[in-house]
Protein backbone atom coordinates (compact mmCIF):
# COMPACT_ATOMS: atom_id res chain seq x y z
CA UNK A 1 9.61 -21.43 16.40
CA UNK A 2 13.32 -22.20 14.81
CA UNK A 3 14.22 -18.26 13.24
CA UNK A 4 15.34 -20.45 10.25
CA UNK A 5 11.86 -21.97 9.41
CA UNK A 6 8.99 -19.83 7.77
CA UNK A 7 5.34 -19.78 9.33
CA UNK A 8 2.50 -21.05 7.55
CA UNK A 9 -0.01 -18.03 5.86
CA UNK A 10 -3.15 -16.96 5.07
CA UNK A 11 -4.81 -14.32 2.53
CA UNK A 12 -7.50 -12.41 3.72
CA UNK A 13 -9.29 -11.79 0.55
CA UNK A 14 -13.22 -10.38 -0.64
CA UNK A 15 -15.24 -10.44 -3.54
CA UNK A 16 -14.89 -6.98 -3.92
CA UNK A 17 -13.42 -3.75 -2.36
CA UNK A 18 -15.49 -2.51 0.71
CA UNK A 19 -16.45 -6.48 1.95
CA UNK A 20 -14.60 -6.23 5.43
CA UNK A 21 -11.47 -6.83 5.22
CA UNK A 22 -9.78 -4.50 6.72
CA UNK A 23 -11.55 -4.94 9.72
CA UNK A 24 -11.26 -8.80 9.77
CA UNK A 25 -7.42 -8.28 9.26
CA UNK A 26 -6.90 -5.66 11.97
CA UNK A 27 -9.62 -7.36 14.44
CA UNK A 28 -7.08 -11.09 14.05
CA UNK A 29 -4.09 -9.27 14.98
CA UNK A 30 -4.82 -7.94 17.79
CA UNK A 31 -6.50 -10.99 18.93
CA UNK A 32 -3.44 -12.92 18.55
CA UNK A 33 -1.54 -10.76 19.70
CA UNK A 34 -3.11 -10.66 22.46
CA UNK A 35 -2.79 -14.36 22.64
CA UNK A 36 0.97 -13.88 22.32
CA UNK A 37 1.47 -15.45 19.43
CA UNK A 38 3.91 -13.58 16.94
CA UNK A 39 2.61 -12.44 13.18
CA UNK A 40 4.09 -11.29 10.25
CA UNK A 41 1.38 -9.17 7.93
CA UNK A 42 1.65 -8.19 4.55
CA UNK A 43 -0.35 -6.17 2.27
CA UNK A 44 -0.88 -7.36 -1.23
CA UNK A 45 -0.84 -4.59 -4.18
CA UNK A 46 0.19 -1.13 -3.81
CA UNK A 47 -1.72 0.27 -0.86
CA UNK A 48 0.72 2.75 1.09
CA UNK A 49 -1.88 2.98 4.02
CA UNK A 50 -2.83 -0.08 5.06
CA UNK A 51 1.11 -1.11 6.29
CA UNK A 52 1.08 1.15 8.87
CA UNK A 53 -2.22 0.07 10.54
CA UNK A 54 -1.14 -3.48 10.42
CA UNK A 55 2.16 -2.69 12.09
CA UNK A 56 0.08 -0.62 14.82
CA UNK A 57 -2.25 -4.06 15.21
CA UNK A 58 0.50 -6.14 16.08
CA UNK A 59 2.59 -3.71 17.39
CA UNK A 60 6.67 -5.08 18.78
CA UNK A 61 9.30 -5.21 15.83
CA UNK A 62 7.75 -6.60 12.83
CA UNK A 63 6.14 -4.41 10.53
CA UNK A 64 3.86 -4.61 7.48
CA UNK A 65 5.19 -4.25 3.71
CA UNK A 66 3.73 -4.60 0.50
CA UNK A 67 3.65 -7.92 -1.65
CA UNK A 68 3.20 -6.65 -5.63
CA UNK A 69 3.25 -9.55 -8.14
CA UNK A 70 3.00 -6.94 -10.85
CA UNK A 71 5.31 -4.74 -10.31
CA UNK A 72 7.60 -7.54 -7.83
CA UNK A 73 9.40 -10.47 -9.14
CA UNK A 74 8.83 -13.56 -7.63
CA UNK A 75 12.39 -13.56 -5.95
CA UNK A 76 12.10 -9.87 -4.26
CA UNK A 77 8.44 -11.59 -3.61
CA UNK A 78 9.96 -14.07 -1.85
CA UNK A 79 12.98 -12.10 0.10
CA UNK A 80 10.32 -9.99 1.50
CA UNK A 81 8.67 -13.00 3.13
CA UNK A 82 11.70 -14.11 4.40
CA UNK A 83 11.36 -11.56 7.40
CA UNK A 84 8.24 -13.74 8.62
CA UNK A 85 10.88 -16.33 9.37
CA UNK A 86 10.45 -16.75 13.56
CA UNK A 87 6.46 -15.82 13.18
CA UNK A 88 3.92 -18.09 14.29
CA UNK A 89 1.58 -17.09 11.33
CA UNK A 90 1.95 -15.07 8.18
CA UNK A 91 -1.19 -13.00 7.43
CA UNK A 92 -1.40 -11.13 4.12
CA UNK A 93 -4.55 -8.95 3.23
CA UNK A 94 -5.64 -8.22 -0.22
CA UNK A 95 -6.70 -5.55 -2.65
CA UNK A 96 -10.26 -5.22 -4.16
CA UNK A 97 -11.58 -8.27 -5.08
CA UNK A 98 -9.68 -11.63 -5.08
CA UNK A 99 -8.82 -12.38 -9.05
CA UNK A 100 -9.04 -8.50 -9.64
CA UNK A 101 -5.84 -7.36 -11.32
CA UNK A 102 -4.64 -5.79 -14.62
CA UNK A 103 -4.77 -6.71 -18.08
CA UNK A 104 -1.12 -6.66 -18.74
CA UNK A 105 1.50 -9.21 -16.76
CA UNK A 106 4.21 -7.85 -14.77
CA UNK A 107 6.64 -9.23 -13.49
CA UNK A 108 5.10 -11.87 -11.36
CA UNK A 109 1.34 -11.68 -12.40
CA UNK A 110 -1.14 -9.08 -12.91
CA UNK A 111 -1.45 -7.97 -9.68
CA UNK A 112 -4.23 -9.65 -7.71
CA UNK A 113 -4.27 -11.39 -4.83
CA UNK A 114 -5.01 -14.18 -6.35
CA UNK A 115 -1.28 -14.77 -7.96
CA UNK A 116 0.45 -14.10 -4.79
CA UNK A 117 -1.73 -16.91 -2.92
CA UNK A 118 -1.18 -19.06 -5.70
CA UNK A 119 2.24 -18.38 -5.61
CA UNK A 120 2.61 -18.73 -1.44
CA UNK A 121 0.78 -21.30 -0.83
CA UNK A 122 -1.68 -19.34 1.40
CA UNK A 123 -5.11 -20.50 1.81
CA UNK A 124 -7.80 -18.13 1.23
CA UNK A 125 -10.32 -16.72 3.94
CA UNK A 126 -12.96 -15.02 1.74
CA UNK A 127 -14.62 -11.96 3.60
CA UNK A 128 -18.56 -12.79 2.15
CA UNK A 129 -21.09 -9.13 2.85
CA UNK A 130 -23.53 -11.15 3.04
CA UNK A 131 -26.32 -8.40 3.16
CA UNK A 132 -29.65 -8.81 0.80
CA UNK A 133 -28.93 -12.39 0.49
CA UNK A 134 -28.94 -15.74 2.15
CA UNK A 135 -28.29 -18.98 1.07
CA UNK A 136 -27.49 -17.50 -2.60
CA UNK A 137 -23.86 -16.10 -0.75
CA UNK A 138 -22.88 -20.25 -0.95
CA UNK A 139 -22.95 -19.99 -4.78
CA UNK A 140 -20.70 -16.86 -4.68
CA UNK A 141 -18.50 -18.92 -2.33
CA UNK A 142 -18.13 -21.97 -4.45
CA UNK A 143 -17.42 -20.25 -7.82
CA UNK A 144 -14.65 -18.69 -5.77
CA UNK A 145 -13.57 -21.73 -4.55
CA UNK A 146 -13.59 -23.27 -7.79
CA UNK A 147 -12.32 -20.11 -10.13
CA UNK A 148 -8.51 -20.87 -9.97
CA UNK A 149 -6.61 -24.22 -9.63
CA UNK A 150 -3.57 -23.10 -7.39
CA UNK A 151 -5.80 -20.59 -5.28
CA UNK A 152 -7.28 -22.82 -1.78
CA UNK A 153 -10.37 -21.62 -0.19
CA UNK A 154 -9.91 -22.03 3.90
CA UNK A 155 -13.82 -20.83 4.32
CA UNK A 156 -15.57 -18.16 4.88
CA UNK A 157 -16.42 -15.20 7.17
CA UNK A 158 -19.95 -13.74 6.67
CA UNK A 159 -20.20 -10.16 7.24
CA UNK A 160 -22.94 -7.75 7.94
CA UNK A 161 -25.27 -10.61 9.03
CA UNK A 162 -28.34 -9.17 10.20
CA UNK A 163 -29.81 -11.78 12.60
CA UNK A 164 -29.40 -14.71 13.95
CA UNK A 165 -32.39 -16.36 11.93
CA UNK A 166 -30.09 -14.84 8.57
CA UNK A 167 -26.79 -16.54 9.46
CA UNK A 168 -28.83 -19.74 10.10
CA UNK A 169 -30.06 -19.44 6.37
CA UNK A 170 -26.84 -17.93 4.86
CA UNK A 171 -24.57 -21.48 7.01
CA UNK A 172 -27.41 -23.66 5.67
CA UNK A 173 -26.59 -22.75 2.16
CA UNK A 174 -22.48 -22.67 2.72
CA UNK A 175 -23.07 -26.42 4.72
CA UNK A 176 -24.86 -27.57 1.30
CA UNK A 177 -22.25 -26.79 -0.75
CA UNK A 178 -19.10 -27.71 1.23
CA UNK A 179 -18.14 -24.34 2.39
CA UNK A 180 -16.52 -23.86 5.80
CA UNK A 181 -17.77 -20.73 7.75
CA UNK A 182 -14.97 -19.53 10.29
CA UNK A 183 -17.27 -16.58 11.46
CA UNK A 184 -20.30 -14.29 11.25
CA UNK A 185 -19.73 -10.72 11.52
CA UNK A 186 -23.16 -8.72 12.74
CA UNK A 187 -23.93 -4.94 11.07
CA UNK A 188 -21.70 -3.10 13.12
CA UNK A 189 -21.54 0.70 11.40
CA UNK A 190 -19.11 1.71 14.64
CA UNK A 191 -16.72 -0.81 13.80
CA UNK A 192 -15.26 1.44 10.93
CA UNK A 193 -11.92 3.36 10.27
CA UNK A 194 -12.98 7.40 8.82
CA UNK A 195 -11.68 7.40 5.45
CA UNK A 196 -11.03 10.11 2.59
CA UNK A 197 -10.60 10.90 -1.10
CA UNK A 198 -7.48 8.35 -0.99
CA UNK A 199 -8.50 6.12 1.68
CA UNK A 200 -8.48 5.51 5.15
CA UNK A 201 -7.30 8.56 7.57
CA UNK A 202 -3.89 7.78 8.09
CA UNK A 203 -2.86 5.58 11.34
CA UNK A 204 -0.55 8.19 12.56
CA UNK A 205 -3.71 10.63 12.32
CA UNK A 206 -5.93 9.18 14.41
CA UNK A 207 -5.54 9.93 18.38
CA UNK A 208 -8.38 6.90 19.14
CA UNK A 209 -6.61 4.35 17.18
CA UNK A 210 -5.31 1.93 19.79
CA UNK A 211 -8.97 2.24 21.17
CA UNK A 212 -10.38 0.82 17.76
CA UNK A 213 -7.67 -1.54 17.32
CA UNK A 214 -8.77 -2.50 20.43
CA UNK A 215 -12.70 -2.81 19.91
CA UNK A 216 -12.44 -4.46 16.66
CA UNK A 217 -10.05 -7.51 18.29
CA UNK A 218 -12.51 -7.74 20.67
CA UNK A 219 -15.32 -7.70 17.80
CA UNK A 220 -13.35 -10.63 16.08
CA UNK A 221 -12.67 -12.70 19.08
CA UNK A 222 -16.30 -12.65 19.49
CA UNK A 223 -17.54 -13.68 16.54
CA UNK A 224 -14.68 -15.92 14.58
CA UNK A 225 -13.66 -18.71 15.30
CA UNK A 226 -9.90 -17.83 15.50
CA UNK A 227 -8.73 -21.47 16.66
CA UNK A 228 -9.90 -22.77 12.95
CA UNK A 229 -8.86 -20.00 11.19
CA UNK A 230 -5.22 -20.28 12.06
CA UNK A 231 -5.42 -23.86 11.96
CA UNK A 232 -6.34 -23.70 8.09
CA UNK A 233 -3.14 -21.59 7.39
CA UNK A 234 -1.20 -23.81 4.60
CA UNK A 235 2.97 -24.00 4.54
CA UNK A 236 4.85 -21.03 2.73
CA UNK A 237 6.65 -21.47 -0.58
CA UNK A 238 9.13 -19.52 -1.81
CA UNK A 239 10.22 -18.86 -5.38
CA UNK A 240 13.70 -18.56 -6.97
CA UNK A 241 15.41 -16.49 -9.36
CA UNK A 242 17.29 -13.01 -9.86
CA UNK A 243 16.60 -10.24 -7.36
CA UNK A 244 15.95 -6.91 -9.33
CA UNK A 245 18.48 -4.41 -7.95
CA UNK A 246 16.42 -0.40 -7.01
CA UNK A 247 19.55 1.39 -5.38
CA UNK A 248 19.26 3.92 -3.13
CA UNK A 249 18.65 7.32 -4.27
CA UNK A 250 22.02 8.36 -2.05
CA UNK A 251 24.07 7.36 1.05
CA UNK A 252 22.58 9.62 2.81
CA UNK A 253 18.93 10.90 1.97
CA UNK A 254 16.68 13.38 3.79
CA UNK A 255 13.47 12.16 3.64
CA UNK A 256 10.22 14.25 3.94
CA UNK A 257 8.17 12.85 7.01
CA UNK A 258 4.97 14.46 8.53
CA UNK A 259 1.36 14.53 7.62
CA UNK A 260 2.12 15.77 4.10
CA UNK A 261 4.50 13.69 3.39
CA UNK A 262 3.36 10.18 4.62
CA UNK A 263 3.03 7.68 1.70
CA UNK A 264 6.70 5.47 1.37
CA UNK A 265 6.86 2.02 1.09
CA UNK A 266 8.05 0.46 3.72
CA UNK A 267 10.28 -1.98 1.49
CA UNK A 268 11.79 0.87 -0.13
CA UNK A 269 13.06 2.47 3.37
CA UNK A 270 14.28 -0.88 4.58
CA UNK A 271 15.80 -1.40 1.14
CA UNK A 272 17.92 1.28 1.05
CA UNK A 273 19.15 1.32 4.43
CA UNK A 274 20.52 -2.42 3.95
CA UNK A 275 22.35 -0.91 0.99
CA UNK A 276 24.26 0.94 3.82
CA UNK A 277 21.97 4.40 3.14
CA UNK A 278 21.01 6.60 6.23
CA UNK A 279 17.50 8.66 6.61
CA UNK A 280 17.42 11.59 8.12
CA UNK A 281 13.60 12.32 8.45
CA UNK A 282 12.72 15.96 8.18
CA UNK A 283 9.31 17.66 8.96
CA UNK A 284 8.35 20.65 6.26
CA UNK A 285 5.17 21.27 7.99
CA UNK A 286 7.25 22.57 10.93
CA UNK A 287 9.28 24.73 8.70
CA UNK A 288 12.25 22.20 8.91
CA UNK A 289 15.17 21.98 5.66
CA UNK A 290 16.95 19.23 4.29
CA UNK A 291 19.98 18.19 6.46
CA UNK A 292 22.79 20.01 4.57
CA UNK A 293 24.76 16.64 5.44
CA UNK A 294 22.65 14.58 3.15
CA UNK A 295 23.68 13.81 -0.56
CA UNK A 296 20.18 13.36 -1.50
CA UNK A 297 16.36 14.97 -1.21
CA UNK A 298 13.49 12.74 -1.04
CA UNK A 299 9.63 14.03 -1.20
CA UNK A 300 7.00 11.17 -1.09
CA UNK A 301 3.52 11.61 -1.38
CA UNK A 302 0.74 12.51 0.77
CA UNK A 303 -1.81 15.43 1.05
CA UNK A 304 0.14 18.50 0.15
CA UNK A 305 -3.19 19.79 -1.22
CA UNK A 306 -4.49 19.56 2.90
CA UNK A 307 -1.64 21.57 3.87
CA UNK A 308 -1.39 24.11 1.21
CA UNK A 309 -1.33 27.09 3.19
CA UNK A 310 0.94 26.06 5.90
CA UNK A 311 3.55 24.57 3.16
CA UNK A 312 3.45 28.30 1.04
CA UNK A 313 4.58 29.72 4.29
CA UNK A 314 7.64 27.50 5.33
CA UNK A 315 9.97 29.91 4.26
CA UNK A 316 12.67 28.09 6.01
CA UNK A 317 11.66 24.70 4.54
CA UNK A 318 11.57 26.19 0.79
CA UNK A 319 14.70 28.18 1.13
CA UNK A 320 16.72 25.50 2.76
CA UNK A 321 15.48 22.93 -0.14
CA UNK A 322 16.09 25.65 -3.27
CA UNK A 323 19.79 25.60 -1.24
CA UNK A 324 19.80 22.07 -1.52
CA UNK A 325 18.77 21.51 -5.01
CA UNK A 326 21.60 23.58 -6.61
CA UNK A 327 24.47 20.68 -5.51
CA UNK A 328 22.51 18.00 -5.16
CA UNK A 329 19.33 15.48 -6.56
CA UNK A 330 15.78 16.47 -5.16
CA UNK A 331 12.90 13.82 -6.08
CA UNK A 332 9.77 14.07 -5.75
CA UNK A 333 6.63 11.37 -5.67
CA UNK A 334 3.23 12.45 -6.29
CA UNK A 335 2.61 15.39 -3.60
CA UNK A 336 6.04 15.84 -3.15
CA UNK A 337 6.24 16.52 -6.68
CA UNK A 338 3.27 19.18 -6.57
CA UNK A 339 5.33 20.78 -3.87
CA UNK A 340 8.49 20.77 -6.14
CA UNK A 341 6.45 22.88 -8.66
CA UNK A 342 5.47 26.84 -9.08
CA UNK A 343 1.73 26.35 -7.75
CA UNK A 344 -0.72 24.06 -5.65
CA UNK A 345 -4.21 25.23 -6.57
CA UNK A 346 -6.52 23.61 -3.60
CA UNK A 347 -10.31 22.78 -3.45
CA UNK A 348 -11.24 26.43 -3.24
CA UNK A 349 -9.20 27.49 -5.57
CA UNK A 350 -7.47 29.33 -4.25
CA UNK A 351 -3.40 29.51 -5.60
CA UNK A 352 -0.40 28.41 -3.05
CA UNK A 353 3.18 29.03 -4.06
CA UNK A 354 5.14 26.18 -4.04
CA UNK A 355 9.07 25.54 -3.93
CA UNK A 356 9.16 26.51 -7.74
CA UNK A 357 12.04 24.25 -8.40
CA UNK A 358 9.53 22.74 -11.44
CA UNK A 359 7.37 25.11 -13.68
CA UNK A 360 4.75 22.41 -12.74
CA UNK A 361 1.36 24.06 -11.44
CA UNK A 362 -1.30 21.12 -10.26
CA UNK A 363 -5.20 21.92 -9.03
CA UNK A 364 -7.29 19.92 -6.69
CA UNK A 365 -10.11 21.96 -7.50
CA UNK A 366 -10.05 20.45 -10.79
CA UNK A 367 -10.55 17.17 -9.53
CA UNK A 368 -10.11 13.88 -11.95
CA UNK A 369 -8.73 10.66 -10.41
CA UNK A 370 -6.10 9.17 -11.77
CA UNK A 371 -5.26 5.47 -10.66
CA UNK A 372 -3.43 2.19 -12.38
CA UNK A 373 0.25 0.88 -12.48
CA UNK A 374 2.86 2.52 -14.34
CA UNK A 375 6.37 1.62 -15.97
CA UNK A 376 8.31 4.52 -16.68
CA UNK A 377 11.46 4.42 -18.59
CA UNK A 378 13.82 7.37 -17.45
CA UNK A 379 14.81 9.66 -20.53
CA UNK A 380 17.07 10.98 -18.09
CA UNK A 381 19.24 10.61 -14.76
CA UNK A 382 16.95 10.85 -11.49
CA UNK A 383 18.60 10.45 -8.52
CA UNK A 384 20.67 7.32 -7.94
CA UNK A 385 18.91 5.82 -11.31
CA UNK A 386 20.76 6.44 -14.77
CA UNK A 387 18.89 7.26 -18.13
CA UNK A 388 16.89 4.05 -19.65
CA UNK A 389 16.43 2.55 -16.09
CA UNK A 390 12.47 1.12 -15.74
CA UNK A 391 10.97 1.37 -13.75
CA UNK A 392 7.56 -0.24 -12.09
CA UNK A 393 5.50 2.28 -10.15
CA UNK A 394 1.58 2.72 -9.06
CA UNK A 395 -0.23 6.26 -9.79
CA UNK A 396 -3.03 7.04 -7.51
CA UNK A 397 -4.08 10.99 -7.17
CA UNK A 398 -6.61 13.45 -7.92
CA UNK A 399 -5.06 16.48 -8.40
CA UNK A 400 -4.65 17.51 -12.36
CA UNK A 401 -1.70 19.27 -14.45
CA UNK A 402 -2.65 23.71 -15.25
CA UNK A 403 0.86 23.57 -16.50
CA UNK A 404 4.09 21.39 -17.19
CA UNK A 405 6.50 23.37 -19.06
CA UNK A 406 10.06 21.39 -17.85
CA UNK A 407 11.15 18.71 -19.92
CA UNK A 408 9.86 14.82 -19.20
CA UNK A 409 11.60 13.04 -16.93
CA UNK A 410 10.33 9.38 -18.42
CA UNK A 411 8.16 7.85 -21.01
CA UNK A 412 5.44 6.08 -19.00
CA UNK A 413 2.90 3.43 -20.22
CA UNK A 414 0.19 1.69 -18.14
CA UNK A 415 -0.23 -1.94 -17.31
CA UNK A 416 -1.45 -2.29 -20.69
CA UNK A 417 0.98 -0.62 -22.67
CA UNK A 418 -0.71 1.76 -22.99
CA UNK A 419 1.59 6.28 -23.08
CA UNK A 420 0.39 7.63 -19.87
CA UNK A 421 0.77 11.76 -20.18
CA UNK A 422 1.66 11.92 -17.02
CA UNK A 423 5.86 11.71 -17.48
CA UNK A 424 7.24 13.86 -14.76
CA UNK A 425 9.48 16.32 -15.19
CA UNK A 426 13.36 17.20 -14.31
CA UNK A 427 15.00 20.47 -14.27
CA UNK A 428 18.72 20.34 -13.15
CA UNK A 429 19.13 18.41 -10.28
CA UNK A 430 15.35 18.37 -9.58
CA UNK A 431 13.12 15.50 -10.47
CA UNK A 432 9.58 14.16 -10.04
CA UNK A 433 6.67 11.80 -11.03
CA UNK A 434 3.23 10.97 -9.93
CA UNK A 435 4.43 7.29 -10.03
CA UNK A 436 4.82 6.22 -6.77
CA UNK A 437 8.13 3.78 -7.34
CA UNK A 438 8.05 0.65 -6.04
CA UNK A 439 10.56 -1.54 -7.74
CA UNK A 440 12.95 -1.56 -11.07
CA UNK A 441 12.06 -3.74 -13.67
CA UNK A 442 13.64 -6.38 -14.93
């Protein structure tokens, strides 16, 4: 294919969380992979785990990045599918259920998957669990094929079909009323990814994953029919207008990388290092400090409240990034901002000093989940970002604030409008939010 032109898509999308589509999404590309043809997947909404198991899937140089109509606008939409151009196919999975999104617009919609197909041009390939009913699933199918003018049904894959003499019944009902069924996925409970308090066990955790990549393309293969899937992918369309500008946080940024520190957009990383900015990864699980070269510390989240222990005792790690913060900015996302405070209390409650660079002192025995989009105003300078930048972000977490004595780094409001009470906090050159950033706002 020209490098110039842009592949055709699809959106692999469900009724609801939990449907299957994970496992349709991963199961297609490594079946066309193996078929050598070349795909470009994206993951619509703000799910920081998913990317990585779709870049595993497909494996070679492209990699997976996230597609946010709320918190994206339709240009950095659009510049961010510009990477599929060379593909053969663009496939794009979704977030809970299709039209789920937020009450309050953003930037380019509310959020759903819905508004980015819309907006692409993607077709639709609904994920149907089709357990505890049969022909009944064709009326669920044809509201959703009806719901949204703009939005394009493909068809259907059934899931959890549990016989032969059920998918009979359940393609009698989706024949009647005009639906297309692509596939019929049997109850397979081994077909699964293990998962945890904030999703799937991350890809870079699991020793057996090529083995269930490999089981679940073979799963797909066997039961879609992949030939009229990608043959229902519909042209991409791009949308104009002004590119919102999130600099880098510094030229040159050590970044916190290992099991604690895992969850980073990839747009953000590729981002900054076409604004010229280097990464120099750094492992504080192994005890490691921030380069003393770099101009800039950068904690993302993860599961600092996993590693507790092991993160109280890198003495090296906390000296060298104390050293660090008395020149230069320190940020910190989510867990890397529990790690910036005095204390991480974890599920046994037991206490874990932390860096102590905030007064902040965070519990996961205390458990409350805490989950929606955010857009934060800075009442103050974070690193590379002046006061009264906004910023839009997405909060996901269950740890909960003992104490948060430092002064607020931003005023932050939900989708809705609505003041969130979790601001962050700064301290010097020390910063950090439980808003995962994902892009300035406009």
């Amino acid at each position: 294919m020209n490098a110039s032109i842009l592949p055709p898509g699809l959106m692999i999308s469900a009724p609801r969380s939990g449907s299957g589509k994970t496992t349709l999404m991963l199961g297609l590309l490594g079946v066309l992979r193996q078929r050598g043809l070349d795909v470009q997947p994206f993951k619509s909404g703000p799910d920081y785990i998913d990317t990585a198991f779709h870049s595993a899937a497909i494996g070679g140089a492209r990699r997976s990045v996230n597609l946010d109509t709320w918190a994206m606008n339709a240009a950095d939409i659009s510049g961010y599918v510009r990477q599929a151009a060379g593909a053969d196919l663009v496939l794009a999975e979704g977030s809970m259920g299709l039209f789920d999104g937020v009450a309050g617009a953003g930037e380019a919609g509310t959020g759903a998957s819905a508004d980015l197909a819309a907006a692409m041009g993607w077709p639709v390939v609904l994920v149907l669990d089709v357990s505890g009913q049969a022909q009944t699933a064709a009326a669920v199918a044809r509201g959703f094929a009806a719901m949204r003018r703009g939005v394009t049904l493909a068809g259907v894959v059934l899931n959890r079909v549990a016989s032969p003499r059920h998918e009979k019944l359940v393609r009698a009902g989706m024949a009647e009323a005009g639906i297309v069924v692509l596939g019929a996925l049997p109850r397979r409970s081994e077909v699964a990814m293990p998962e945890r308090h904030l999703g799937l066990v991350q890809a870079e955790e699991q020793s057996t994953l090529s083995a269930t990549l490999a089981e679940m393309a073979d799963f797909i293969a066997e039961h879609v029919d992949v030939d009229a899937l990608v043959s229902a992918a519909g042209a991409t369309q791009l949308q104009s207008g002004p590119a919102s500008s999130c600099p880098p946080p510094g030229q040159r940024i050590a970044l916190a990388r290992d099991a604690a520190f895992s969850f980073v957009y990839p747009h953000l990383l590729s981002n900054w290092r076409k604004a010229g900015a280097e990464i120099l990864p750094f492992s504080p699980l192994a005890d490691q400090a921030p380069c003393p070269s770099a101009d800039c510390c950068w904690l993302p989240g993860g599961y600092p409240e996993l590693h507790a222990g092991g993160l109280a005792n890198a003495h090296r790690f906390r000296a060298g990034l104390c050293e660090f913060a008395e020149t230069r900015p320190v940020h910190g996302e989510c867990g890397g901002y529990m790690v910036l405070g005095s204390a991480l209390i974890d599920a046994d409650g037991e206490r874990h000093e932390m860096a102590g660079l905030l007064g902040l002192v965070t519990s996961y025995q205390e458990r409350r989940m805490h989950l929606g989009y955010r857009l934060a105003t800075l009442t103050a300078p974070m690193a590379g970002m002046a006061a009264g930048t906004r910023l839009r972000g997405h909060e996901f977490h269950y740890s909960t604030i003992v104490a948060q004595p430092d002064d607020a780094l931003a005023k932050v409001v939900d989708a809705e409008g609505t003041p969130v009470p979790e601001t962050g906090s700064r301290r010097g050159f020390v910063s950090g939010s439980f808003f995962h950033l994902i892009a300035e706002a406009r």
